[in-house]
C-alpha atoms as a PDB file:
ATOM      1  CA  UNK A   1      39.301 -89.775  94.749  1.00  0.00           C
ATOM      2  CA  UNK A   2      39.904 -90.290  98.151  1.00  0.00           C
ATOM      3  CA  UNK A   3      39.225 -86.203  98.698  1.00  0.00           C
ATOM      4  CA  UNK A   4      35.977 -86.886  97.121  1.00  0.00           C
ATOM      5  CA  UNK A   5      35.051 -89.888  99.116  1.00  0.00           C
ATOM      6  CA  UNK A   6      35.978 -87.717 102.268  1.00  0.00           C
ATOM      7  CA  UNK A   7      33.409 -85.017 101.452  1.00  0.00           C
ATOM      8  CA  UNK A   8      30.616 -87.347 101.136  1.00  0.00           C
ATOM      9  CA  UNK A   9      31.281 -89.147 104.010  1.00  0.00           C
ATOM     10  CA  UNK A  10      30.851 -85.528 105.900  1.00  0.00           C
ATOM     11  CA  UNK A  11      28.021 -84.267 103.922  1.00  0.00           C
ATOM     12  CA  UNK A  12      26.261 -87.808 105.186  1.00  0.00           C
ATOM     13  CA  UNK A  13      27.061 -87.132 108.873  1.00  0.00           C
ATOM     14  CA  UNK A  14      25.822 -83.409 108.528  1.00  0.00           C
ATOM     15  CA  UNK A  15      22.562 -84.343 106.974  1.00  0.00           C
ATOM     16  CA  UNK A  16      19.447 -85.573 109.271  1.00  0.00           C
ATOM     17  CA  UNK A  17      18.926 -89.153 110.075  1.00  0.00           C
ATOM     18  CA  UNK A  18      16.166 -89.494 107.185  1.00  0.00           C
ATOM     19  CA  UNK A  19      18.586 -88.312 104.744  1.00  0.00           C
ATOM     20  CA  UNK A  20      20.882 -91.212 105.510  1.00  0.00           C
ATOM     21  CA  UNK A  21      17.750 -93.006 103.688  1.00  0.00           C
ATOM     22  CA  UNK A  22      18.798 -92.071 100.674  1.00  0.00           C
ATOM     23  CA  UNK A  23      20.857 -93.761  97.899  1.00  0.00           C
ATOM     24  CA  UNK A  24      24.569 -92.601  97.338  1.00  0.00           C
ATOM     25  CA  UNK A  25      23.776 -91.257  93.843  1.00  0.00           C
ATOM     26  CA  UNK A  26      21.187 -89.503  95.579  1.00  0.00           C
ATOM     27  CA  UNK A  27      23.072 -87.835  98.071  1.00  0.00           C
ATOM     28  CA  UNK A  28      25.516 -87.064  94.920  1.00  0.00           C
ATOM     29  CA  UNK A  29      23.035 -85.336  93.439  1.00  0.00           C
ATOM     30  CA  UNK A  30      22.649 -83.368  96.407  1.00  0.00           C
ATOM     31  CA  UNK A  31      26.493 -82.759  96.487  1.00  0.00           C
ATOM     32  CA  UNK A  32      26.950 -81.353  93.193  1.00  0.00           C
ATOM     33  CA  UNK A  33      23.558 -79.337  93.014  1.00  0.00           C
ATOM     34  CA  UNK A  34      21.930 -78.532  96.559  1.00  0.00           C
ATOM     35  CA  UNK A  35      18.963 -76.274  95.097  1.00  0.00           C
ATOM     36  CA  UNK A  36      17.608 -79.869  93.850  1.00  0.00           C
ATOM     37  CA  UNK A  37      16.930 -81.407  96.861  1.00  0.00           C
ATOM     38  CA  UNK A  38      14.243 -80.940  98.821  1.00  0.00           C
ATOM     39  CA  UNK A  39      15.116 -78.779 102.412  1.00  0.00           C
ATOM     40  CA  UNK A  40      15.343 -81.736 105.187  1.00  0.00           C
ATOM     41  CA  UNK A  41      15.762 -84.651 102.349  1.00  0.00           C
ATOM     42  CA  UNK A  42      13.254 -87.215 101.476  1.00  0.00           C
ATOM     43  CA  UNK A  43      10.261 -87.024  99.386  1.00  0.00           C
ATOM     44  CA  UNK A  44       8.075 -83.407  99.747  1.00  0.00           C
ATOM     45  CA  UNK A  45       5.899 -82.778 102.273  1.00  0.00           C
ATOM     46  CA  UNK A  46       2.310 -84.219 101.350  1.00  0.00           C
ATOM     47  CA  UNK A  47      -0.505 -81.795 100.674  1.00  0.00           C
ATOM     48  CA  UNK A  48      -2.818 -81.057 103.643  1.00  0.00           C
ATOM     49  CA  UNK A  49      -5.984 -82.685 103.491  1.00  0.00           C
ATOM     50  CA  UNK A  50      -8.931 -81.316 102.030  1.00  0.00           C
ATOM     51  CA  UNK A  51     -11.055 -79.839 104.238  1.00  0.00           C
ATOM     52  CA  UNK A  52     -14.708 -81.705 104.884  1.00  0.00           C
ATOM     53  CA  UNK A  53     -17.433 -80.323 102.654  1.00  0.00           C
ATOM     54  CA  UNK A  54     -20.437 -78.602 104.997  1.00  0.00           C
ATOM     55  CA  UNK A  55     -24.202 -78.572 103.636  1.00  0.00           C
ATOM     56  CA  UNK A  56     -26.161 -75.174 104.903  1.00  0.00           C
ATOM     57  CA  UNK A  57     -29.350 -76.082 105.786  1.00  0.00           C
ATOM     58  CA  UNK A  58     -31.556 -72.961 105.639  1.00  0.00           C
ATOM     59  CA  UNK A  59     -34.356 -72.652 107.809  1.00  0.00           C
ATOM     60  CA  UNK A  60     -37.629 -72.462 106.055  1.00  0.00           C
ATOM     61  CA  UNK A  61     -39.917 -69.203 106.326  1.00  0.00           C
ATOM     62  CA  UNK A  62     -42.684 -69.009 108.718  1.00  0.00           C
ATOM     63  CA  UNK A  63     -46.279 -68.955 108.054  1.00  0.00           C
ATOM     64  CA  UNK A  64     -47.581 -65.433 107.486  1.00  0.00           C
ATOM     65  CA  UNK A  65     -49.830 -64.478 110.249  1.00  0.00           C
ATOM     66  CA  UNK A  66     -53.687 -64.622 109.536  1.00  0.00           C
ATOM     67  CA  UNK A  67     -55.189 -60.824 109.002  1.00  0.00           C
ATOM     68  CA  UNK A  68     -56.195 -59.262 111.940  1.00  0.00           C
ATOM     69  CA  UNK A  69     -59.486 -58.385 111.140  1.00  0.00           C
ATOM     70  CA  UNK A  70     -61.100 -58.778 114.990  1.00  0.00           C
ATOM     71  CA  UNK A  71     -59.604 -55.302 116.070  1.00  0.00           C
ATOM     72  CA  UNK A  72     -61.413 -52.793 113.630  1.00  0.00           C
ATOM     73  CA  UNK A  73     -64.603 -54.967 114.868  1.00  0.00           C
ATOM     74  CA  UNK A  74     -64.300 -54.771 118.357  1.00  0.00           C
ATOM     75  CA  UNK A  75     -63.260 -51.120 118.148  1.00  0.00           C
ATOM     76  CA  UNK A  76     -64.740 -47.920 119.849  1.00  0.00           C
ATOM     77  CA  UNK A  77     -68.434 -46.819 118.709  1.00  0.00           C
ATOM     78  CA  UNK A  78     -66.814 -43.629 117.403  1.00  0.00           C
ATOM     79  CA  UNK A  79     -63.528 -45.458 115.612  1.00  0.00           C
ATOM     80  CA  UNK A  80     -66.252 -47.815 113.867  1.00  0.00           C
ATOM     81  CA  UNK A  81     -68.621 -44.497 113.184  1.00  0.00           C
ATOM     82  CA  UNK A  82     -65.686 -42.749 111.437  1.00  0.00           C
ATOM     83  CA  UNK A  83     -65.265 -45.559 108.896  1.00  0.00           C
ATOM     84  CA  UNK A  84     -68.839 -45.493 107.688  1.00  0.00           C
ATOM     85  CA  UNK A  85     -68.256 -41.755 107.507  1.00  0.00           C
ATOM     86  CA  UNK A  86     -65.105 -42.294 105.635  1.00  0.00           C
ATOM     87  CA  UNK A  87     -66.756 -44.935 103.463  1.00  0.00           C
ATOM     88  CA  UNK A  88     -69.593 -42.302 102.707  1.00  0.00           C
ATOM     89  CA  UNK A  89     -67.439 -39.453 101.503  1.00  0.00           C
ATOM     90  CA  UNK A  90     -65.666 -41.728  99.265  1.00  0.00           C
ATOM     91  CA  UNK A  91     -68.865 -42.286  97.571  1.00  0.00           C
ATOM     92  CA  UNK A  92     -69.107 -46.276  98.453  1.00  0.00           C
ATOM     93  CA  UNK A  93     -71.658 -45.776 101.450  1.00  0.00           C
ATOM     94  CA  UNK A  94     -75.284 -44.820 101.898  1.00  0.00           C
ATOM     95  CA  UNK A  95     -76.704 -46.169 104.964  1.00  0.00           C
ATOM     96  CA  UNK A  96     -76.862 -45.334 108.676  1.00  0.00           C
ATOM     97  CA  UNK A  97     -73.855 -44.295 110.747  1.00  0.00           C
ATOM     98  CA  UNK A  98     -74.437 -46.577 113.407  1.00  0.00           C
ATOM     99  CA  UNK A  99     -71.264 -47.946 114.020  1.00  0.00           C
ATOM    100  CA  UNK A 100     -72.222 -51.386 112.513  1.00  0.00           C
ATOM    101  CA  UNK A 101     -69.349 -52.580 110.593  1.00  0.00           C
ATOM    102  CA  UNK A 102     -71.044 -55.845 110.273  1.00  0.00           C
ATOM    103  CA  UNK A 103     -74.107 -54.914 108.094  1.00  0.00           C
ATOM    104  CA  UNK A 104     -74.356 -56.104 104.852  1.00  0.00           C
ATOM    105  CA  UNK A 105     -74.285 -52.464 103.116  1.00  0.00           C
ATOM    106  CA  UNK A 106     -71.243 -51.616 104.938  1.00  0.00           C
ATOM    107  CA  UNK A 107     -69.763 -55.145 104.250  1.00  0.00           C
ATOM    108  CA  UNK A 108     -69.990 -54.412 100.550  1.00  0.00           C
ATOM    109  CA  UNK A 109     -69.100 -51.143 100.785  1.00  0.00           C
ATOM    110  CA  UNK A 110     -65.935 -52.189 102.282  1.00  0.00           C
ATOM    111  CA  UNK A 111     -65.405 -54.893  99.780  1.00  0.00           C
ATOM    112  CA  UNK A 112     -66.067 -52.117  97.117  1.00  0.00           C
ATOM    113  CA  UNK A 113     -63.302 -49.901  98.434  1.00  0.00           C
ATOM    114  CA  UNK A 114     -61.498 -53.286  98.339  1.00  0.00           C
ATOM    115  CA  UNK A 115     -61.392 -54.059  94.823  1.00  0.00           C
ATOM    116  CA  UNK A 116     -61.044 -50.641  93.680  1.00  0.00           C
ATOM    117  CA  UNK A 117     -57.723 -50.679  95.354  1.00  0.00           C
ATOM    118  CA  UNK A 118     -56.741 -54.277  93.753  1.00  0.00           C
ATOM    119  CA  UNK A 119     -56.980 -56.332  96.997  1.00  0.00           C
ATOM    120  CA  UNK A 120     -59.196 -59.338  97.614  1.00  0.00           C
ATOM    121  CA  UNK A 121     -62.969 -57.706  98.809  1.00  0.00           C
ATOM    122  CA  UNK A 122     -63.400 -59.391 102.172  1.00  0.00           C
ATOM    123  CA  UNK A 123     -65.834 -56.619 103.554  1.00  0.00           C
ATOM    124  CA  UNK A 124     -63.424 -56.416 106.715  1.00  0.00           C
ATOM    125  CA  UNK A 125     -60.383 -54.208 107.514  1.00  0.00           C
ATOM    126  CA  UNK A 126     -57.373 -54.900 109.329  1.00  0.00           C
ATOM    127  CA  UNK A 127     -56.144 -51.694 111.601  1.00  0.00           C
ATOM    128  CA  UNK A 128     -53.692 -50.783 108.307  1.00  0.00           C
ATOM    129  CA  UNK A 129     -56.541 -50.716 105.970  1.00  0.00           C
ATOM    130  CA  UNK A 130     -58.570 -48.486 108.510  1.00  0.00           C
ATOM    131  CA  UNK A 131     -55.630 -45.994 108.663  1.00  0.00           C
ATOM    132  CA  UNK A 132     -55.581 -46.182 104.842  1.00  0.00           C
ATOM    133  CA  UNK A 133     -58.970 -45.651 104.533  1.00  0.00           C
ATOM    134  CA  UNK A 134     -59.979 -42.843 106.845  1.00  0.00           C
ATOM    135  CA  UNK A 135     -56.714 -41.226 105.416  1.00  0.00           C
ATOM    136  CA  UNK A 136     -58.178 -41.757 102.178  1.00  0.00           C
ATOM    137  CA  UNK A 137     -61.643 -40.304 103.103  1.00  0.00           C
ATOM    138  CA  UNK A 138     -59.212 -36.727 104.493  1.00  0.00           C
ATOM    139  CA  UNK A 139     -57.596 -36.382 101.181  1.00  0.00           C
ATOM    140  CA  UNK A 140     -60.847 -36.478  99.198  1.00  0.00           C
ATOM    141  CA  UNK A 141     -61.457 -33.040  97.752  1.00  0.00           C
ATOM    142  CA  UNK A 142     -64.677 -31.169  99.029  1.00  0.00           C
ATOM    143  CA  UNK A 143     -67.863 -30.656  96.320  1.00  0.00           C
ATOM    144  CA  UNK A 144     -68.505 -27.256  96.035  1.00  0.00           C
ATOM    145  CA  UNK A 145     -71.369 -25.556  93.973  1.00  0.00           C
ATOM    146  CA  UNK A 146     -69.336 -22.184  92.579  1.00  0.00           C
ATOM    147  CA  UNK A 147     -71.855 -18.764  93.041  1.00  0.00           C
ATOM    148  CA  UNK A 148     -72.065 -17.902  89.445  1.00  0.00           C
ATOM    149  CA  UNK A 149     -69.375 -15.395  88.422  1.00  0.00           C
ATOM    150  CA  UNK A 150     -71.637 -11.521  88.176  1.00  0.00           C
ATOM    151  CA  UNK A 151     -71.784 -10.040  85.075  1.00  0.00           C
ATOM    152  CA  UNK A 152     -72.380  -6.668  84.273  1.00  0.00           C
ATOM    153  CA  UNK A 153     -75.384  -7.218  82.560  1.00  0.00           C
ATOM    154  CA  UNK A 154     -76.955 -11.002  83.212  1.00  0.00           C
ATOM    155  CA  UNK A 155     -77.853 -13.104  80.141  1.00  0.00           C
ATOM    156  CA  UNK A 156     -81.599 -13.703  80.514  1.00  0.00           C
ATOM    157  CA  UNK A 157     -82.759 -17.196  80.696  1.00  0.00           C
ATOM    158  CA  UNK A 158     -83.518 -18.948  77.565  1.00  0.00           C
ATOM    159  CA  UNK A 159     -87.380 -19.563  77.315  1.00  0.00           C
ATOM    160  CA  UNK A 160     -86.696 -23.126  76.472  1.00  0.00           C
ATOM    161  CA  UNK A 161     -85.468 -24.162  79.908  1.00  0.00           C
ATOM    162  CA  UNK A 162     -87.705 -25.855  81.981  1.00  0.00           C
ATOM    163  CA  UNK A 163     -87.866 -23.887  85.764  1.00  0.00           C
ATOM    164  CA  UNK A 164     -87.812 -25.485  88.517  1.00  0.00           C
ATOM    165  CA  UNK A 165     -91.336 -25.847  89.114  1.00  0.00           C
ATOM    166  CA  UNK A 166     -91.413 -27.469  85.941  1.00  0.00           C
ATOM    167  CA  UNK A 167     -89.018 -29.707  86.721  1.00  0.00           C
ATOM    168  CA  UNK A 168     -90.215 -30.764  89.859  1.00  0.00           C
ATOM    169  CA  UNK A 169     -93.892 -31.556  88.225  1.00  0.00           C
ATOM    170  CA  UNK A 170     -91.823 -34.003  85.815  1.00  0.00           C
ATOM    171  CA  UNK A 171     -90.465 -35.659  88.447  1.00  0.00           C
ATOM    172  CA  UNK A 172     -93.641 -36.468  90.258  1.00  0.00           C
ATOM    173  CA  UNK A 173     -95.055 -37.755  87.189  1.00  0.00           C
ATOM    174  CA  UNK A 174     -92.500 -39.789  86.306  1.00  0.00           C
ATOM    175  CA  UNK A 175     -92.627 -41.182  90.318  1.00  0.00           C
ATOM    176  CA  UNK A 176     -96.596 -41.559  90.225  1.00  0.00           C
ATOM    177  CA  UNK A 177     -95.760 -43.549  86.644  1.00  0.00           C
ATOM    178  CA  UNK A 178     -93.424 -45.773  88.839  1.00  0.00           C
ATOM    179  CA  UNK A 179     -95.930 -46.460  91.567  1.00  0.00           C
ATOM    180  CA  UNK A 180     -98.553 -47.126  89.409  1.00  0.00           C
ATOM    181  CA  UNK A 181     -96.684 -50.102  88.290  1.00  0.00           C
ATOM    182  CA  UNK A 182     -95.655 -51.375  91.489  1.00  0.00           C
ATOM    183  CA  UNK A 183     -98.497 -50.740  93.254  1.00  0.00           C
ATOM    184  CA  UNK A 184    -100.767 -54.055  92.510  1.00  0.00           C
ATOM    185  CA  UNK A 185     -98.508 -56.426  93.516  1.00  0.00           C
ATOM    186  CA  UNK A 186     -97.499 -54.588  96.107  1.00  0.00           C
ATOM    187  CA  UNK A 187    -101.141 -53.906  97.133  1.00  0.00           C
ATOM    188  CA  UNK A 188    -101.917 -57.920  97.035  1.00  0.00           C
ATOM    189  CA  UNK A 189     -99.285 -58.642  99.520  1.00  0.00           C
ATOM    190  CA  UNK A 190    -100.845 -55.773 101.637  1.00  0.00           C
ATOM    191  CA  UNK A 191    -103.975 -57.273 101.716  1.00  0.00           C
ATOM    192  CA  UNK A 192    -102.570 -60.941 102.323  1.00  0.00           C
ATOM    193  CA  UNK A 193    -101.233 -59.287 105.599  1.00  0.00           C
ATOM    194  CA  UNK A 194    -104.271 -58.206 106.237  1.00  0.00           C
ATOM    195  CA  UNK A 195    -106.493 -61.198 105.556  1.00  0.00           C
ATOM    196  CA  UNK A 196    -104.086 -63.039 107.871  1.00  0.00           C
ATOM    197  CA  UNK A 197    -104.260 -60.374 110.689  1.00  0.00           C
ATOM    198  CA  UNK A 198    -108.156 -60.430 111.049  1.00  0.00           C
ATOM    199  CA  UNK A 199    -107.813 -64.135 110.493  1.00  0.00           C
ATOM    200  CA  UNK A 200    -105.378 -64.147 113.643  1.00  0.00           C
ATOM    201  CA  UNK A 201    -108.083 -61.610 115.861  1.00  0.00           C
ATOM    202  CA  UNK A 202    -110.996 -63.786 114.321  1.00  0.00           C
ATOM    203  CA  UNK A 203    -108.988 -66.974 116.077  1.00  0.00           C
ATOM    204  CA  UNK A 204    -108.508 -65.025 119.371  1.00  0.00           C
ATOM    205  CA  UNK A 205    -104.843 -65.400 118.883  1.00  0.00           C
ATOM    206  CA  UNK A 206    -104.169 -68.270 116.759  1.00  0.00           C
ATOM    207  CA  UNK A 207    -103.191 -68.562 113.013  1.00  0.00           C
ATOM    208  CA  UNK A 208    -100.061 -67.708 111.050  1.00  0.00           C
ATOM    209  CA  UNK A 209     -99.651 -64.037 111.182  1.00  0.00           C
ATOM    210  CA  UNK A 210     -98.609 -64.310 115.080  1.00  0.00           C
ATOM    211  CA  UNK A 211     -96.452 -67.163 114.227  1.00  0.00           C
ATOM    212  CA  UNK A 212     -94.473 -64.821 111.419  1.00  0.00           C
ATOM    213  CA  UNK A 213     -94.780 -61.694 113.644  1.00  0.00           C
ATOM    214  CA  UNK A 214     -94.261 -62.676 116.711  1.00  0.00           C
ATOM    215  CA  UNK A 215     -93.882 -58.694 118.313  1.00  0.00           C
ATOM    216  CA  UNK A 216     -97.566 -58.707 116.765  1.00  0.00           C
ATOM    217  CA  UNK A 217     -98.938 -61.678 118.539  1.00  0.00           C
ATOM    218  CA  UNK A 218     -97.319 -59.848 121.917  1.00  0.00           C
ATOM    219  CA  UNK A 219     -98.533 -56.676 120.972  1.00  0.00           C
ATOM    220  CA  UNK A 220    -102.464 -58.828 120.628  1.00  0.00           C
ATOM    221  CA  UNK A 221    -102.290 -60.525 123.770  1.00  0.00           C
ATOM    222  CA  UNK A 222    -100.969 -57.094 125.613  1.00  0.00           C
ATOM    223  CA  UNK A 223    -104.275 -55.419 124.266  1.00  0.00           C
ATOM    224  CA  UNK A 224    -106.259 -58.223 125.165  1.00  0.00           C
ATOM    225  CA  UNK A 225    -104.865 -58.405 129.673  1.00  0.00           C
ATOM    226  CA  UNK A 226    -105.613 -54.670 129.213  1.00  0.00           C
ATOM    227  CA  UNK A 227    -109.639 -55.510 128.144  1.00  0.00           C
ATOM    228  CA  UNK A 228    -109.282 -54.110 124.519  1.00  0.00           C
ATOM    229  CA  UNK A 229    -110.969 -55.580 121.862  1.00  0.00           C
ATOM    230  CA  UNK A 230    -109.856 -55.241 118.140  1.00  0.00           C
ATOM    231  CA  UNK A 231    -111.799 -53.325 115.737  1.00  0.00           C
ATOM    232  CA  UNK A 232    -110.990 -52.142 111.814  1.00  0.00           C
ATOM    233  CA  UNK A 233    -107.535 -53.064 110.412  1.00  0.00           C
ATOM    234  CA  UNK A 234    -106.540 -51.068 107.541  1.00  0.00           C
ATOM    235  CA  UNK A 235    -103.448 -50.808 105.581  1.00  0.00           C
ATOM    236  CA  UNK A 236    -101.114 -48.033 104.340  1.00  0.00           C
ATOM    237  CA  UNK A 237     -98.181 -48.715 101.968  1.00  0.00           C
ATOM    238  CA  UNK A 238     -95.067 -47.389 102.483  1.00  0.00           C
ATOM    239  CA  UNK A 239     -92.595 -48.746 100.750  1.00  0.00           C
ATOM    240  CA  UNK A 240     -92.113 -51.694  98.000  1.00  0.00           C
ATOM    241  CA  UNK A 241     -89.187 -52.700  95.518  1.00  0.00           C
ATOM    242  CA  UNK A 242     -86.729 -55.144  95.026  1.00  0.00           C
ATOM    243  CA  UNK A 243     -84.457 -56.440  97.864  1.00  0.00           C
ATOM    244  CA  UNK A 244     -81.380 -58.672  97.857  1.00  0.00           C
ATOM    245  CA  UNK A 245     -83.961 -62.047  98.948  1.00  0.00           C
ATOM    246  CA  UNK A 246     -86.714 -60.688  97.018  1.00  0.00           C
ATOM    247  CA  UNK A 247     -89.623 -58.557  97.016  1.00  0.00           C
ATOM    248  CA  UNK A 248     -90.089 -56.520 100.084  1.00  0.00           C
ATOM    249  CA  UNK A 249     -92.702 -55.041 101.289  1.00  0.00           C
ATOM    250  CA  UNK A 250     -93.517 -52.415 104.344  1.00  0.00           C
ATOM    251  CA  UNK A 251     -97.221 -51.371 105.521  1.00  0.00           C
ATOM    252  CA  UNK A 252     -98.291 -49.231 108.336  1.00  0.00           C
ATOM    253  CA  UNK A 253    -101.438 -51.329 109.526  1.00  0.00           C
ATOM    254  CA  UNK A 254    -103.599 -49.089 111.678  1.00  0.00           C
ATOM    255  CA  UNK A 255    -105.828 -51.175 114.300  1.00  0.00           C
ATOM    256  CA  UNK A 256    -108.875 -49.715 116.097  1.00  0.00           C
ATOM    257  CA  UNK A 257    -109.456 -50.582 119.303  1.00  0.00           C
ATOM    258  CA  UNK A 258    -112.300 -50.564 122.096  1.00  0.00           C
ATOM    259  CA  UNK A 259    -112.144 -50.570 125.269  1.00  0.00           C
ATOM    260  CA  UNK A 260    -115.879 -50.097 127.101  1.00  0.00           C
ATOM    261  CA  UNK A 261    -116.976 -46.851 124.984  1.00  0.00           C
ATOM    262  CA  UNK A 262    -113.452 -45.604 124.389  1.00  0.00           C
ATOM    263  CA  UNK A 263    -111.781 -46.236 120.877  1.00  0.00           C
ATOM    264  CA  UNK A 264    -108.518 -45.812 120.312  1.00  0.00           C
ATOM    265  CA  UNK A 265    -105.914 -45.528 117.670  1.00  0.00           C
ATOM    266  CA  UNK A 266    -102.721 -47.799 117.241  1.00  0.00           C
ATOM    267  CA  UNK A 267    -100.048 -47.978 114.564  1.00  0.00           C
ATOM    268  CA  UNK A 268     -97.753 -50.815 113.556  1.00  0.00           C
ATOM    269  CA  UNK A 269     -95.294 -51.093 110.256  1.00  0.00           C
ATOM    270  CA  UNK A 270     -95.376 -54.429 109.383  1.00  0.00           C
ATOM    271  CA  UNK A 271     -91.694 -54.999 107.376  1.00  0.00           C
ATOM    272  CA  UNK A 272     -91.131 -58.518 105.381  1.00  0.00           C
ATOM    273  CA  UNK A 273     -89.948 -60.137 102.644  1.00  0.00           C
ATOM    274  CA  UNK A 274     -92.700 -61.557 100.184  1.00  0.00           C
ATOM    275  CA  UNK A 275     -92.230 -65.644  99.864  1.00  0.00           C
ATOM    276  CA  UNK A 276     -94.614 -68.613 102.341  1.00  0.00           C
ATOM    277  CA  UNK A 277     -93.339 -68.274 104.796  1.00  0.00           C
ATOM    278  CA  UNK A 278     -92.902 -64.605 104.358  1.00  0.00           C
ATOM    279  CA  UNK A 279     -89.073 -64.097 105.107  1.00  0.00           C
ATOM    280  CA  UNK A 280     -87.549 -61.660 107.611  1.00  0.00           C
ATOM    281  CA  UNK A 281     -90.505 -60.363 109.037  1.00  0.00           C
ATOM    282  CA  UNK A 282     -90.477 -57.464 111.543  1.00  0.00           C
ATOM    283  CA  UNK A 283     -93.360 -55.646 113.683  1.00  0.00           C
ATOM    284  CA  UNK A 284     -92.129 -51.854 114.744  1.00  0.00           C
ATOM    285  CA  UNK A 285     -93.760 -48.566 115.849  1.00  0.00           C
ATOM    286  CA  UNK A 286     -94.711 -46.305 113.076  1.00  0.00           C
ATOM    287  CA  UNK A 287     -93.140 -43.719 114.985  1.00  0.00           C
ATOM    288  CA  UNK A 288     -89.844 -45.672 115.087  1.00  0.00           C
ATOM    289  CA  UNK A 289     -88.628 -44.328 111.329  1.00  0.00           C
ATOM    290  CA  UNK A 290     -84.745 -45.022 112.319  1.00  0.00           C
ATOM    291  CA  UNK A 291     -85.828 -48.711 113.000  1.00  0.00           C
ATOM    292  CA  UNK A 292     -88.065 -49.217 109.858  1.00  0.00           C
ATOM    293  CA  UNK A 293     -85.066 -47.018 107.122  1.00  0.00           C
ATOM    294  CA  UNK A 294     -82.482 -49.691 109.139  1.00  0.00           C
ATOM    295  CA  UNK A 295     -84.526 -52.317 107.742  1.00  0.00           C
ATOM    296  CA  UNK A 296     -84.360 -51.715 104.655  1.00  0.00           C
ATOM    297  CA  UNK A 297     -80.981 -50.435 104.554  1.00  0.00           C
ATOM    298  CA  UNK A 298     -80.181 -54.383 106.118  1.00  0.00           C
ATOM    299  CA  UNK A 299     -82.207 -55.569 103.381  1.00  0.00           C
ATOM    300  CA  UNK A 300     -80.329 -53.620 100.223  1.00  0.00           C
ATOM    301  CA  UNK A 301     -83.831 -52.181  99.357  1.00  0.00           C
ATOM    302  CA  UNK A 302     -84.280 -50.710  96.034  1.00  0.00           C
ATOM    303  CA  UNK A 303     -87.318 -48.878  96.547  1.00  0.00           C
ATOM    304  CA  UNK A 304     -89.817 -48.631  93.063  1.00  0.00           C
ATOM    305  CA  UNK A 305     -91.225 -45.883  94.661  1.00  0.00           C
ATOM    306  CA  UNK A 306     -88.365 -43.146  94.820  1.00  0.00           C
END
């Protein structure tokens, strides 16, 4: 007993100060069976704390930029040029190549091209969709018309086929069938023009044919500083059909006029859109053809006469 009391006494001193803590059966315990006792005595270390939860705030994505649609406009003449010409090998243009990218017919035939490719038909293209395009307009195949392959001995025609003579008489007929039908109406809004353009000379400048044409009513007063007085108007039809605003109607007007004892001859092509007013109107030399095909091309003319 007293052995025993000896041994616990110096198991006591060699254990740390926090040990001493402990109650005697405790420290028993630890006598009898060390692995049970925690290393360093006491109760076991306390977990570590947890560590603070952190929220990830994730920035939100920008705005997409706005299509850049300004840079295909404001390009070169010939850049602009080259995507008519691209639009018209692709089958989706028929006007002028004049560079004008802002024309209705090449604003639809963009939008065209557009839709066929399953984006939105805006009628402008960013600098990607040009690229796209013109490469587009290289990769179309070329129409050719194949020579006939020889034969030794060529199969004669059958009588039954029309020639081309033939063919080309049908044609006119069925043209002069179309004009026949157009031509009264547009033959009354000829001679409107013309009622209001001897009504305007009758006036000595005043009345509502300089007011719609206002390159006539120069055109009257240039004639009349220079001395000339006006003498027969009469009209010529050149074109008539349908446009996008309506009915539209172009004339060469030829005007006689005197000067003293000389006569001579002037032509203008009157160009406008049938309605009172009469809508779009435009005065232009009859020798200006480029000028008087861009108006109608502006105006989406369907002519009833071709």
């Amino acid at each position: 007993m007293r052995r025993s009391t000896f041994a616990l006494f110096a198991l006591a001193a060699a254990l740390p100060v926090a040990a001493l803590a402990q109650s005697a059966g405790e420290v028993e315990r630890c006598f009898q069976n060390p692995a049970a006792c925690h290393q360093g005595g006491g109760a076991p270390p306390a977990a570590p704390p947890a560590a603070p939860s952190v929220t990830v705030t994730r920035p939100a994505h920008p705005a997409a930029p706005a299509p850049d649609y300004a840079t295909v406009l404001q390009g070169s003449e010939a850049e602009r040029k080259k995507i008519q010409e691209s639009l018209r090998t692709l089958d989706k243009y028929n006007g002028p190549i004049d560079g004008n990218l802002q024309s209705d017919a090449t604003q639809k035939a963009i939008g065209d091209w557009q839709k066929g490719r399953g984006t939105p038909p805006v009628g402008k293209l960013t600098p990607q969709e040009a690229q796209q395009l013109n490469a587009e307009a290289t990769r179309a195949p070329i129409r050719r018309i194949e020579p006939p392959t020889q034969t030794a001995t060529p199969t004669p025609l059958s009588p039954a086929a029309p020639s081309n003579a033939d063919a080309l008489k049908s044609l006119q007929a069925r043209l002069a069938e179309r004009r026949k039908a157009a031509e009264p109406k547009a033959e009354a809004a000829s001679q409107a023009l013309i009622r209001d353009l001897k009504a305007y000379v009758a006036a000595d400048g005043k009345g509502i044919a300089g007011e719609q044409f206002a390159a006539f009513a120069k055109w009257y007063a240039d004639n009349k500083a220079a001395g000339r007085a006006i003498g027969d108007i009469t009209p010529a039809i050149d074109d008539y059909g349908e446009a996008k605003a309506g009915a539209a109607v172009s004339s060469e007007i030829n005007f006689q006029t005197r000067q003293g004892d000389a006569t001579f001859s002037q032509c203008l092509m009157f160009a406008w859109i049938e309605g009172n007013p009469r809508k779009n109107p435009q005065v232009l030399s009859c020798d200006d053809v480029a000028a008087v095909e861009k108006w109608k091309t502006d105006q989406s003319l369907r002519s009833a006469w071709r």
